[in-house]
N, C-alpha and C. Protein backbone atom coordinates (compact mmCIF):
# COMPACT_ATOMS: atom_id res chain seq x y z
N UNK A 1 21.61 -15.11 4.30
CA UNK A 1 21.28 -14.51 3.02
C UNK A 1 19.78 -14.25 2.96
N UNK A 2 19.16 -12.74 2.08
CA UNK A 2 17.97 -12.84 2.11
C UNK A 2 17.32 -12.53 0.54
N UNK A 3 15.89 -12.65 0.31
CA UNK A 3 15.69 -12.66 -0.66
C UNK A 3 15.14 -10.85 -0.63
N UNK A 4 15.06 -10.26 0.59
CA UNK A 4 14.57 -9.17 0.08
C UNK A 4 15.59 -7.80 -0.60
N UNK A 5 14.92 -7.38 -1.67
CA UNK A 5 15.14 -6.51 -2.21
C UNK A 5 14.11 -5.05 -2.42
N UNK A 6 14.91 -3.94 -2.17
CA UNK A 6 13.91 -2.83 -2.36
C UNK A 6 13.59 -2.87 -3.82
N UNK A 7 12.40 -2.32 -4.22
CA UNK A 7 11.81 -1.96 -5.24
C UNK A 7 12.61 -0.24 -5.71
N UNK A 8 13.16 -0.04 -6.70
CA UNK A 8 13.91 0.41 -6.79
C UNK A 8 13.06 1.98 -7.74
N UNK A 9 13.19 3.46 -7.11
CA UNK A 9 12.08 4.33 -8.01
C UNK A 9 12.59 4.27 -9.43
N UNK A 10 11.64 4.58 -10.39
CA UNK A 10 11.40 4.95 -11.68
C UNK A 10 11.50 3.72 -12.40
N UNK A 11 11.93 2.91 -11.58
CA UNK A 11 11.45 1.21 -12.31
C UNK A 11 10.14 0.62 -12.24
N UNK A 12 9.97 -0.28 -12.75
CA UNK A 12 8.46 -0.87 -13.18
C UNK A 12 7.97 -1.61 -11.52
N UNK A 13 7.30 -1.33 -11.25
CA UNK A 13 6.22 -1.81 -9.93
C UNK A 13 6.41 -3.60 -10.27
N UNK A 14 6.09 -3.80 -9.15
CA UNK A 14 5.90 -5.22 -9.36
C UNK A 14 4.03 -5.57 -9.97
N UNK A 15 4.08 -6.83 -10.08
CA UNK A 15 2.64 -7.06 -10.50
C UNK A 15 1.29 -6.72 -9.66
N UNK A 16 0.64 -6.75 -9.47
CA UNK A 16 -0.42 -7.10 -8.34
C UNK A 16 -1.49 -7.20 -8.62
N UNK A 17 -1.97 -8.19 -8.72
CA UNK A 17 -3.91 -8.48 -8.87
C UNK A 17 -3.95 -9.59 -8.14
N UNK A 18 -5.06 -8.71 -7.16
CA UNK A 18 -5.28 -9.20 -5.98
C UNK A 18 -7.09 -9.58 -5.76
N UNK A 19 -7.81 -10.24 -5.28
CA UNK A 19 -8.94 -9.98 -4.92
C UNK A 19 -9.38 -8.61 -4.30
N UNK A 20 -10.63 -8.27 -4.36
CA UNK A 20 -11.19 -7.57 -3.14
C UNK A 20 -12.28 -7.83 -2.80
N UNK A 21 -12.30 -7.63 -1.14
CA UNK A 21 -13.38 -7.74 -0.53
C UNK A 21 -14.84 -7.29 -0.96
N UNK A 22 -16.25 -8.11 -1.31
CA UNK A 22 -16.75 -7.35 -1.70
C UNK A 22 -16.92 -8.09 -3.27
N UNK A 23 -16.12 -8.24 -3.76
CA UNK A 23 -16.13 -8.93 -5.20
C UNK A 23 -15.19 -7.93 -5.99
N UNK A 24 -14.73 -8.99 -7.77
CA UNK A 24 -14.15 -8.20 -8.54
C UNK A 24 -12.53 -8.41 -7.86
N UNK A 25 -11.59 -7.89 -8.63
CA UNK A 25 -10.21 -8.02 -8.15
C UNK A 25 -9.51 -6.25 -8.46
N UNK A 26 -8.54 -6.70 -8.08
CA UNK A 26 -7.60 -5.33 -8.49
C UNK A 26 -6.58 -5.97 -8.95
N UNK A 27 -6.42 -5.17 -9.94
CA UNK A 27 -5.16 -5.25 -10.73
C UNK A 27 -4.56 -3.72 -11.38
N UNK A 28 -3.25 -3.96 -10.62
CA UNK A 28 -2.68 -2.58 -10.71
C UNK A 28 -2.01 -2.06 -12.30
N UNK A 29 -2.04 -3.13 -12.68
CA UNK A 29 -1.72 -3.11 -14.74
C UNK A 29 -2.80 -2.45 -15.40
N UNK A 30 -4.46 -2.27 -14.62
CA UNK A 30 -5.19 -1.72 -15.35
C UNK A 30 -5.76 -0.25 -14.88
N UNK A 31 -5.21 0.26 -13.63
CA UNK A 31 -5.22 1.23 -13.08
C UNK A 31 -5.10 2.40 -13.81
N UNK A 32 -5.93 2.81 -14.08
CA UNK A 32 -5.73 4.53 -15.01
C UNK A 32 -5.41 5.78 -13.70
N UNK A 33 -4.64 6.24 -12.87
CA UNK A 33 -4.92 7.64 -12.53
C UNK A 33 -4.43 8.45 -12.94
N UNK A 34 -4.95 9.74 -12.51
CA UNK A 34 -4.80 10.87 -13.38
C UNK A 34 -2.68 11.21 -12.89
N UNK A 35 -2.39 10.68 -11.52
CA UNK A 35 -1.74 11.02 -10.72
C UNK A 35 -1.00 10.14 -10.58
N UNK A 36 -1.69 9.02 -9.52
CA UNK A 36 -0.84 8.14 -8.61
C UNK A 36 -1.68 7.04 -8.41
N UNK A 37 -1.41 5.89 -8.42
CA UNK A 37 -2.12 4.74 -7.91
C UNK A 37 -1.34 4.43 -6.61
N UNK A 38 -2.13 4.34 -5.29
CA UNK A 38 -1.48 4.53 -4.12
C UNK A 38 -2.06 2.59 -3.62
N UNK A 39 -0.75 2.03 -3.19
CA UNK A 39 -0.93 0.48 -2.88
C UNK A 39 -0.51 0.52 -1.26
N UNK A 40 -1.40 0.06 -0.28
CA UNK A 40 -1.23 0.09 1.18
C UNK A 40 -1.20 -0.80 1.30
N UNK A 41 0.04 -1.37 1.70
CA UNK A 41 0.10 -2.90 2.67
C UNK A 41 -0.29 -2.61 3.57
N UNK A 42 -1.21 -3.52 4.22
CA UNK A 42 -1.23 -4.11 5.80
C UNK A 42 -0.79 -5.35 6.26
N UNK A 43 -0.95 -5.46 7.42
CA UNK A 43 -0.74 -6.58 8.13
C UNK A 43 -1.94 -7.30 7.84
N UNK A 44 -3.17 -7.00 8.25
CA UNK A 44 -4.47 -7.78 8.17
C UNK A 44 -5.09 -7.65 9.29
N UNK A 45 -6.79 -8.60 8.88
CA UNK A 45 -7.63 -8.19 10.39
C UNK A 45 -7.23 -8.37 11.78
N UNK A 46 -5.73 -8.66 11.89
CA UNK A 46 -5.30 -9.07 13.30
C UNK A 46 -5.30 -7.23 13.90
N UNK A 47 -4.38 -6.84 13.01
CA UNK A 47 -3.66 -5.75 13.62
C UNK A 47 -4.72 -4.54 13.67
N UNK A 48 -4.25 -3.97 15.33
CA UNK A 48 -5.08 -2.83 15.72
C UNK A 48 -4.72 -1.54 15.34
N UNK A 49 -3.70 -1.48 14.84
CA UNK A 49 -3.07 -0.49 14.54
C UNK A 49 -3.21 0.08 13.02
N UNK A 50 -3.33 -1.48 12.00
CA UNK A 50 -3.73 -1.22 10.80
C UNK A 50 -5.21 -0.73 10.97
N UNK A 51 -5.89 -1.12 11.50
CA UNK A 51 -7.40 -1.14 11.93
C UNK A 51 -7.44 0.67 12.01
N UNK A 52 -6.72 1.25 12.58
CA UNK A 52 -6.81 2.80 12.87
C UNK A 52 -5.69 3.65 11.66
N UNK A 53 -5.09 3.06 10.45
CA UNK A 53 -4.56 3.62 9.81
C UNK A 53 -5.52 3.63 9.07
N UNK A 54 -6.35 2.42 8.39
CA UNK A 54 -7.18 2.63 7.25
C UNK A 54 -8.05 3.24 7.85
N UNK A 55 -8.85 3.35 8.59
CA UNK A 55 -9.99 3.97 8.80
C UNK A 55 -10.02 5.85 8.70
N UNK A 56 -8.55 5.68 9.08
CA UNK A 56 -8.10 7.46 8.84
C UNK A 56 -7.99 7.36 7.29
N UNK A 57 -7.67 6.79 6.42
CA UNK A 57 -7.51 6.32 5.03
C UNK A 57 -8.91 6.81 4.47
N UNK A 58 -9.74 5.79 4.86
CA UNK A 58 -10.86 5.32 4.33
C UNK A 58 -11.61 6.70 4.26
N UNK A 59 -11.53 7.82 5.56
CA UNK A 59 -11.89 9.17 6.05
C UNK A 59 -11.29 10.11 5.09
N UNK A 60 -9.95 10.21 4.69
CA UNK A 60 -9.55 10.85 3.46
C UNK A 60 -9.42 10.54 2.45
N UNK A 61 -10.19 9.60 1.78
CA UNK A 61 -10.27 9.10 0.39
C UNK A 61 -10.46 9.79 -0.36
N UNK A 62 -11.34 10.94 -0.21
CA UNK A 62 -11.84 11.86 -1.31
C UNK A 62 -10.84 12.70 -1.05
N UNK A 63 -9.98 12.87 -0.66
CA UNK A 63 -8.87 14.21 -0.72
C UNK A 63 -7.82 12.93 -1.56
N UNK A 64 -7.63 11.76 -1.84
CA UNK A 64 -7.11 11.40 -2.82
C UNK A 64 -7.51 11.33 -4.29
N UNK A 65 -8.76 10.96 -3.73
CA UNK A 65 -9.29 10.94 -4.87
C UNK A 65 -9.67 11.92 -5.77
N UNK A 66 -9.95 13.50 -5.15
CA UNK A 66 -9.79 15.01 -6.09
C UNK A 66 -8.67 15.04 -6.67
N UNK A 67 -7.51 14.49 -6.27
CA UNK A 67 -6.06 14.45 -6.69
C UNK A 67 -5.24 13.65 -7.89
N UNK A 68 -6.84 12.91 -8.17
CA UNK A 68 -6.23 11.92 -9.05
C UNK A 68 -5.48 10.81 -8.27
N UNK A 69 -5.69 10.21 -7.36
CA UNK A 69 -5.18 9.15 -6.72
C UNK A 69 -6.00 7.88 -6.65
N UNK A 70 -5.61 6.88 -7.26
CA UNK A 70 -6.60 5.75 -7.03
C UNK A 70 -5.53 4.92 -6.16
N UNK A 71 -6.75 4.32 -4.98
CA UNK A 71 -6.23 3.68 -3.76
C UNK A 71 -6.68 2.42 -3.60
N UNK A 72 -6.23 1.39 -3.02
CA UNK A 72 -6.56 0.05 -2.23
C UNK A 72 -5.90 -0.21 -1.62
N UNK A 73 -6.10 -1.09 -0.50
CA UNK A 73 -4.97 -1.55 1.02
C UNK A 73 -5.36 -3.16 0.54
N UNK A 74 -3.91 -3.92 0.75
CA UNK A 74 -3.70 -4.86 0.66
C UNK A 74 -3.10 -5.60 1.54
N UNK A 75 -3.05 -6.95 1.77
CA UNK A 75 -2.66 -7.84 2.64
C UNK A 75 -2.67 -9.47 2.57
N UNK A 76 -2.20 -10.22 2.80
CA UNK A 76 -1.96 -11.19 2.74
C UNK A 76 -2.96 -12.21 3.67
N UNK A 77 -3.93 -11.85 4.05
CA UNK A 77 -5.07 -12.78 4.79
C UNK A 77 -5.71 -13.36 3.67
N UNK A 78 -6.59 -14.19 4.05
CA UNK A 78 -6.59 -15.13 3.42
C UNK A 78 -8.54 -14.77 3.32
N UNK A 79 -9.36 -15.37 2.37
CA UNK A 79 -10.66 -14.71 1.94
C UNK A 79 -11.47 -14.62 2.82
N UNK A 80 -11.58 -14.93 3.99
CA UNK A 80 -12.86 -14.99 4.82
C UNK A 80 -12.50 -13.59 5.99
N UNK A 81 -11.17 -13.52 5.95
CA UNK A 81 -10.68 -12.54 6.43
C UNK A 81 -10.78 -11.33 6.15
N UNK A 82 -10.03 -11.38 5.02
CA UNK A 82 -10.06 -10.68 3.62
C UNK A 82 -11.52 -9.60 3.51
N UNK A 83 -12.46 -10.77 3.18
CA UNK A 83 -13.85 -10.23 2.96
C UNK A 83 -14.66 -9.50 4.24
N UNK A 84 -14.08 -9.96 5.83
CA UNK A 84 -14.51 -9.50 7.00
C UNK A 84 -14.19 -8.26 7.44
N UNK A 85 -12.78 -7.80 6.24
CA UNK A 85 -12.23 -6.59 7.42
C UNK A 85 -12.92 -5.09 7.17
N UNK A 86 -13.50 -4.64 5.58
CA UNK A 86 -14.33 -3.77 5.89
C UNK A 86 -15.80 -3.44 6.87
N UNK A 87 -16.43 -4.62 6.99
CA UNK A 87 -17.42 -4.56 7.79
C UNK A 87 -16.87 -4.10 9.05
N UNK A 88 -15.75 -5.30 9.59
CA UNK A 88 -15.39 -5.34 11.43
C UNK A 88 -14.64 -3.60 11.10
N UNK A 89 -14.05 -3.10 10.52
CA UNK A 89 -13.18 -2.37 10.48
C UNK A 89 -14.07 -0.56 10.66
N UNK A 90 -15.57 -0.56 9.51
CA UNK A 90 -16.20 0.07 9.29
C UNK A 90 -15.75 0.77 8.56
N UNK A 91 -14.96 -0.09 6.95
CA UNK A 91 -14.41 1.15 5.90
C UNK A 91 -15.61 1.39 4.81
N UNK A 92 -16.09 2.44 4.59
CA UNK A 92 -16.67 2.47 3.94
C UNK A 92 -16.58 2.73 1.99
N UNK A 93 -15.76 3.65 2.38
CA UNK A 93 -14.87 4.06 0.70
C UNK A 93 -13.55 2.32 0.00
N UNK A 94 -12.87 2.57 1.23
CA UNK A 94 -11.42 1.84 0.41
C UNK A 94 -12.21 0.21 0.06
N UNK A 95 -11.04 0.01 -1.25
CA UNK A 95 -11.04 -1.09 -1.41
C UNK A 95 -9.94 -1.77 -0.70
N UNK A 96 -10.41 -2.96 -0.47
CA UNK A 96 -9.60 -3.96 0.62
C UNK A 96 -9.46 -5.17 -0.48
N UNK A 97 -7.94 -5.36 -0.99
CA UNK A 97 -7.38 -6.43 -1.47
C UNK A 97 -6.87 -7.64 -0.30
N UNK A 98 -7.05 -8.78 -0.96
CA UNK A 98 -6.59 -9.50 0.08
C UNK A 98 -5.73 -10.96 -0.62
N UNK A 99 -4.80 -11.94 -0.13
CA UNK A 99 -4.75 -12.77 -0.69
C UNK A 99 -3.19 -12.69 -1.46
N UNK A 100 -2.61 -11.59 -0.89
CA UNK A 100 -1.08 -11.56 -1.43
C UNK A 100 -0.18 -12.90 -0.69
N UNK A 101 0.07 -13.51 -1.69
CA UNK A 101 1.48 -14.42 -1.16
C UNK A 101 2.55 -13.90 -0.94
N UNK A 102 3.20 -14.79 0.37
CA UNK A 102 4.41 -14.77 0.45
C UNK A 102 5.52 -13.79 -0.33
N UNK A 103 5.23 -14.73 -1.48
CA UNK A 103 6.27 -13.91 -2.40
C UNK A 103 5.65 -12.97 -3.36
N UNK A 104 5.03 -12.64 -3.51
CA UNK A 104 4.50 -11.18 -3.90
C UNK A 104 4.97 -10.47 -2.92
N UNK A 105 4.87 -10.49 -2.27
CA UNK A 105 5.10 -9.31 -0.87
C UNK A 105 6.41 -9.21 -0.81
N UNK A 106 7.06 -10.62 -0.81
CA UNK A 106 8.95 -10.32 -1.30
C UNK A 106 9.15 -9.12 -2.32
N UNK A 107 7.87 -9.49 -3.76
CA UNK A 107 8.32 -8.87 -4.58
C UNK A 107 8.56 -7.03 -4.78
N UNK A 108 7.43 -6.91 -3.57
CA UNK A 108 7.48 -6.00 -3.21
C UNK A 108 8.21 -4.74 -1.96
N UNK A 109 9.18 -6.02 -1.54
CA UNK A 109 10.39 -5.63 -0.93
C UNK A 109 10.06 -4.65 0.13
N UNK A 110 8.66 -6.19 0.84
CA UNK A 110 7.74 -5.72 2.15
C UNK A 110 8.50 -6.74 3.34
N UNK A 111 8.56 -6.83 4.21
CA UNK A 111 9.25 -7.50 5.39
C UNK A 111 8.38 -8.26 5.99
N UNK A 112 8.30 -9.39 6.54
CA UNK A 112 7.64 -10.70 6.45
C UNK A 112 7.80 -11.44 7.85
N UNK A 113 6.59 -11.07 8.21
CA UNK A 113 6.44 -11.76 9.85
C UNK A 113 6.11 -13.24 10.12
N UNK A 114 6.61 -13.89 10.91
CA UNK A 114 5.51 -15.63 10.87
C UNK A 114 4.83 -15.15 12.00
N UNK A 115 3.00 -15.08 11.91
CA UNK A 115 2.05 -15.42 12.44
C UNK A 115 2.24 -15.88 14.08
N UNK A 116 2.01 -15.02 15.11
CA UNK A 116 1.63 -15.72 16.43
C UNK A 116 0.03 -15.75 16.65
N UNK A 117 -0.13 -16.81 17.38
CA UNK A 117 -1.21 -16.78 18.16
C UNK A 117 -1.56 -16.21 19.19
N UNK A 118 -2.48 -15.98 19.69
CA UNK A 118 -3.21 -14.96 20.40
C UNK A 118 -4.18 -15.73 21.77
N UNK A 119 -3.77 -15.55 22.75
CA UNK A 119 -5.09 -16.35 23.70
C UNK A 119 -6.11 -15.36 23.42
N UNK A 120 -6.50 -13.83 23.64
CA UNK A 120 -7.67 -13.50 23.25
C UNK A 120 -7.15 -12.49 21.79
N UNK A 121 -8.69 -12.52 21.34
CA UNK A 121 -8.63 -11.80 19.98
C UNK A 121 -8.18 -12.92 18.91
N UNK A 122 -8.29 -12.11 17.77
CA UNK A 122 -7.68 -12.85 16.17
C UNK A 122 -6.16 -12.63 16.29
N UNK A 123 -6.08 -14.21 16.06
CA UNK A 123 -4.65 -14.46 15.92
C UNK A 123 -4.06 -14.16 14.50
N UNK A 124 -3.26 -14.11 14.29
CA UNK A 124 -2.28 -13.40 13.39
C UNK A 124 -2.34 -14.41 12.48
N UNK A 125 -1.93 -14.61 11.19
CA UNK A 125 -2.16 -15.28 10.07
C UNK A 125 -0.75 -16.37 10.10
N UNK A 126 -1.01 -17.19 9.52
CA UNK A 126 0.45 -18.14 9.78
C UNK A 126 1.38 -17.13 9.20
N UNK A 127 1.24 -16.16 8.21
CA UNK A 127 2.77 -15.54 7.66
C UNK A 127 1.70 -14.02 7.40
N UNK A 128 2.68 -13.17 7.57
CA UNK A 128 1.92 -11.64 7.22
C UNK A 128 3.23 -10.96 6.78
N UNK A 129 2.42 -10.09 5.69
CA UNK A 129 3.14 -8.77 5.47
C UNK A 129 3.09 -7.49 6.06
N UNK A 130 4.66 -7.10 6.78
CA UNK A 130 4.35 -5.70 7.51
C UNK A 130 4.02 -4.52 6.36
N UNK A 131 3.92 -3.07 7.10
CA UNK A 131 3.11 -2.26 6.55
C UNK A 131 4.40 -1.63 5.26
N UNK A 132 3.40 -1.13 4.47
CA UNK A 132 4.38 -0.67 3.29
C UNK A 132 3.25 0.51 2.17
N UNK A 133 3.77 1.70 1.81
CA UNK A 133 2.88 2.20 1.26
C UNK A 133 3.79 2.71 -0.04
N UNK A 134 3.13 2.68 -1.62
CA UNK A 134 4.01 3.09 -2.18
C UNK A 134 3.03 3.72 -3.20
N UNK A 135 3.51 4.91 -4.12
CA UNK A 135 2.99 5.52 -4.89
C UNK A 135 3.54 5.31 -6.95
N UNK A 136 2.79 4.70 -7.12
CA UNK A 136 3.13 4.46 -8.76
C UNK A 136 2.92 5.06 -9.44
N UNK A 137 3.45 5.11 -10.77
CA UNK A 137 2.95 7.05 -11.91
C UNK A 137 2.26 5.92 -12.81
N UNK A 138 1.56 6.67 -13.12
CA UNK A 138 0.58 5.58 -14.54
C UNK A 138 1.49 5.08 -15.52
N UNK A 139 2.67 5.63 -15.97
CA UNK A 139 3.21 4.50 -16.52
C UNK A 139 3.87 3.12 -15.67
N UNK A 140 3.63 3.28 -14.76
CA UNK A 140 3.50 1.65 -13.64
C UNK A 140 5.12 1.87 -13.37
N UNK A 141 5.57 2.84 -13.44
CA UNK A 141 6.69 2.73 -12.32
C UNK A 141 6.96 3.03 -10.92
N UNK A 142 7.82 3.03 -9.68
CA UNK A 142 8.00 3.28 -8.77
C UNK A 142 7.68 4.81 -8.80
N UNK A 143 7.43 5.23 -7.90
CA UNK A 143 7.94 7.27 -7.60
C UNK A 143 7.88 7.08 -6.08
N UNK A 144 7.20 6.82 -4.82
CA UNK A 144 7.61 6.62 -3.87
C UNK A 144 7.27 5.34 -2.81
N UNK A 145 8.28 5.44 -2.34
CA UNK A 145 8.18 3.81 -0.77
C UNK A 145 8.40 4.12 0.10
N UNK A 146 7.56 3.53 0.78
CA UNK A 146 7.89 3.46 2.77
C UNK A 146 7.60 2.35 2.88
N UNK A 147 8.56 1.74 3.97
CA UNK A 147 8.25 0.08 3.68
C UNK A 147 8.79 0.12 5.64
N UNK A 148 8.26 -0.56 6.09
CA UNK A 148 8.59 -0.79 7.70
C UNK A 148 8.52 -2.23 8.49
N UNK A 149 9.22 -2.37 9.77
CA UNK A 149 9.09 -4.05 9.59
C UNK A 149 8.28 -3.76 11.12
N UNK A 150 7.76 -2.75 11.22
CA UNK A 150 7.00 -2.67 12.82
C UNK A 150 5.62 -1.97 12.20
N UNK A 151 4.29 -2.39 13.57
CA UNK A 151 3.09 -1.92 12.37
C UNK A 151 3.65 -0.11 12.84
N UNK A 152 4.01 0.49 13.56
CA UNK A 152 4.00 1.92 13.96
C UNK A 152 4.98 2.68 13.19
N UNK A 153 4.58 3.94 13.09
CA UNK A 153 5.50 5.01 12.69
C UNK A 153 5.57 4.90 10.93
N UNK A 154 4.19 4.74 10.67
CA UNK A 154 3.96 5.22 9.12
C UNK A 154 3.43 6.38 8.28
N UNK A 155 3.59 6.35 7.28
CA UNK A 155 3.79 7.83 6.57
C UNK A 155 2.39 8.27 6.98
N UNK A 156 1.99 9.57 7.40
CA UNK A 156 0.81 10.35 7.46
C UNK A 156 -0.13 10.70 6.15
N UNK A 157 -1.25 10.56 5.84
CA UNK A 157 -1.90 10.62 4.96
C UNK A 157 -1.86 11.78 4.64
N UNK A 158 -1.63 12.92 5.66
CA UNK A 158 -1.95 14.46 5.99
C UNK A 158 -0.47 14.67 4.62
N UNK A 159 0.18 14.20 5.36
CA UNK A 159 1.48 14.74 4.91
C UNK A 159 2.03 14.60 2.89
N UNK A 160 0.91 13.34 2.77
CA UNK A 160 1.02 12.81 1.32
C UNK A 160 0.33 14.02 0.49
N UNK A 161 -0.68 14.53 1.10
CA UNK A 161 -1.81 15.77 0.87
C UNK A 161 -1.01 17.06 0.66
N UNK A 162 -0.32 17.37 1.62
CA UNK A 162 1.01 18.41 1.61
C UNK A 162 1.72 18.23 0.52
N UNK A 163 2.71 17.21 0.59
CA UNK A 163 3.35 16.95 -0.81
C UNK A 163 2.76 17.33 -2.02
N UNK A 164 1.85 16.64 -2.35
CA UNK A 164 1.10 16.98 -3.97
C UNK A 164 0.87 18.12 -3.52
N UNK A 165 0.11 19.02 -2.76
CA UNK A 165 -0.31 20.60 -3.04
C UNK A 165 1.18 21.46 -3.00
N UNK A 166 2.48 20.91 -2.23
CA UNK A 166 3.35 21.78 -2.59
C UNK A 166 3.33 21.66 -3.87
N UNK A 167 3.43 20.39 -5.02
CA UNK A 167 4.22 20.14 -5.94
C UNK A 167 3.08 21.00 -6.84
N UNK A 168 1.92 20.87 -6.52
CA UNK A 168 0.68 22.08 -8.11
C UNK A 168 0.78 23.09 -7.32
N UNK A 169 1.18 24.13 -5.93
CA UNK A 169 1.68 25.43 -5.97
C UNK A 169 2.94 25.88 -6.98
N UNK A 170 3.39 24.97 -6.87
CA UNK A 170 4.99 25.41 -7.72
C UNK A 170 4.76 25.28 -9.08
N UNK A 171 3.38 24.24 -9.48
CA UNK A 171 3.63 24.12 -11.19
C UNK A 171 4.49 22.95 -11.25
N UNK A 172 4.58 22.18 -10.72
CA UNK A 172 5.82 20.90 -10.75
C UNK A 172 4.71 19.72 -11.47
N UNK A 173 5.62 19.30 -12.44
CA UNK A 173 4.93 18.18 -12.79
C UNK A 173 5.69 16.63 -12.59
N UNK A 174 5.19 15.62 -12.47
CA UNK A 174 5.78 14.72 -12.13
C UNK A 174 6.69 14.23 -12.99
N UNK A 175 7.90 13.95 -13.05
CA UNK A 175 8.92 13.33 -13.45
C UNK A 175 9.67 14.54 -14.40
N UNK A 176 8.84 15.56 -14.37
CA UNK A 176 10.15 16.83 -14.84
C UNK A 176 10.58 17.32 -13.67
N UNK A 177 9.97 18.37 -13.36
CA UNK A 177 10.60 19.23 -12.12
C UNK A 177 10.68 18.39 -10.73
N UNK A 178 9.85 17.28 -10.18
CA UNK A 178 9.95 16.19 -9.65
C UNK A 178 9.71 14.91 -9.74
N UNK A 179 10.99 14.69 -10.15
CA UNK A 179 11.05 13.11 -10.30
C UNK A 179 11.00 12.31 -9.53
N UNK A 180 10.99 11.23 -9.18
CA UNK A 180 11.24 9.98 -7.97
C UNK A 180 12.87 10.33 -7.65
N UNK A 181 13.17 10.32 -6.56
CA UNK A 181 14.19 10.17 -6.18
C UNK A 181 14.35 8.59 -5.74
N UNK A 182 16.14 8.40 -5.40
CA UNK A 182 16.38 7.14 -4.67
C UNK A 182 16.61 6.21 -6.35
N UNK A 183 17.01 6.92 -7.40
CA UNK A 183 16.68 6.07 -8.36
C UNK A 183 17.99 4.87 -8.71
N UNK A 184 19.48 5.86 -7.88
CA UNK A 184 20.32 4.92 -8.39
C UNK A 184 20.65 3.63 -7.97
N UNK A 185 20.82 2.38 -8.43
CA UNK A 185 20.71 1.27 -8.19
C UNK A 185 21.99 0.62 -7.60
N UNK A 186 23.21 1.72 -8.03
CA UNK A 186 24.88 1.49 -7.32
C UNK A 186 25.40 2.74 -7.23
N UNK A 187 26.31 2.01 -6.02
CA UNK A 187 26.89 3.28 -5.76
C UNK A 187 27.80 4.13 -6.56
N UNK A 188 27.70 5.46 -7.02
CA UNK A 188 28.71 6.14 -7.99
C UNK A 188 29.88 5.85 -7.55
């Protein structure tokens, strides 16, 4: 039996106030965007792979941010980590949350690794959350998830960029002409 459950669209987000690196916290209850508040799980400073997603992130921030997108990448390392990974990483824009438990990350119906060690390099955290990216509408509900239990083969930033410019070529506004899909919770 497991405890995970998907986060289900047009329902209410789970909580999240998290630290960030740097000082100050995030908390996604006080998030104003014009658009989308965009929440990036990572794994943490272990992974090389997260290491080359944010930094492509961190590089298109301002194409979220013209869009009305407010962003932070989050993870479950713990503060010294936490606070290390923009420097080692060289993000300059994103905010880096850190400090998600266990079960926050359940709550967020992210998939949950136990920590190996490493003979060289940073070893992996006793428990981590794999990668997960999801997009919330300012009234703090779901509209989209990608959630994965491997760090590879995650959504393209390029492609999130595409989306919104199809949806203001057409005049589409969010939750009329496109709504969140994936909303029903049983099967008809």
């Amino acid at each position: 039996m497991t405890d995970l459950r998907p986060i289900i669209p047009r329902q209410p987000a789970p909580r999240l106030v998290v630290p960030l690196a740097g000082g100050g916290l995030y908390d996604l209850g006080r998030e104003t965007p014009r658009l989308f508040s965009m929440v990036v799980f990572y794994r943490g400073l272990h992974c090389q792979q997260c290491n080359a997603y944010l930094v492509e992130l961190d590089a298109m921030l301002h194409e979220f941010d013209k869009r009305g997108v407010s962003t932070v990448a989050v993870s479950c390392d713990e503060a010294e980590r936490g606070a290390r990974t923009p420097a080692d990483w060289g993000l300059k824009h994103l905010r880096i949350g850190y400090g998600l438990t266990p079960r926050e990350a359940r709550d967020w119906g992210l998939f949950l690794t136990e920590g190996r060690p490493r003979k060289e390099g940073l070893s992996e955290p006793p428990v981590c959350c794999e990668p997960g990216l999801f997009l919330i509408s300012p009234d703090k509900t779901l509209f989209f998830s990608a959630v994965q239990n491997m760090p590879f083969a995650r959504p393209r930033f390029a492609d999130l960029i595409d989306g919104f410019e199809f949806m203001f070529s057409k005049g589409y506004f969010i939750d009329k002409e496109c709504p969140a899909r994936g909303e029903l919770a049983y099967v008809p």
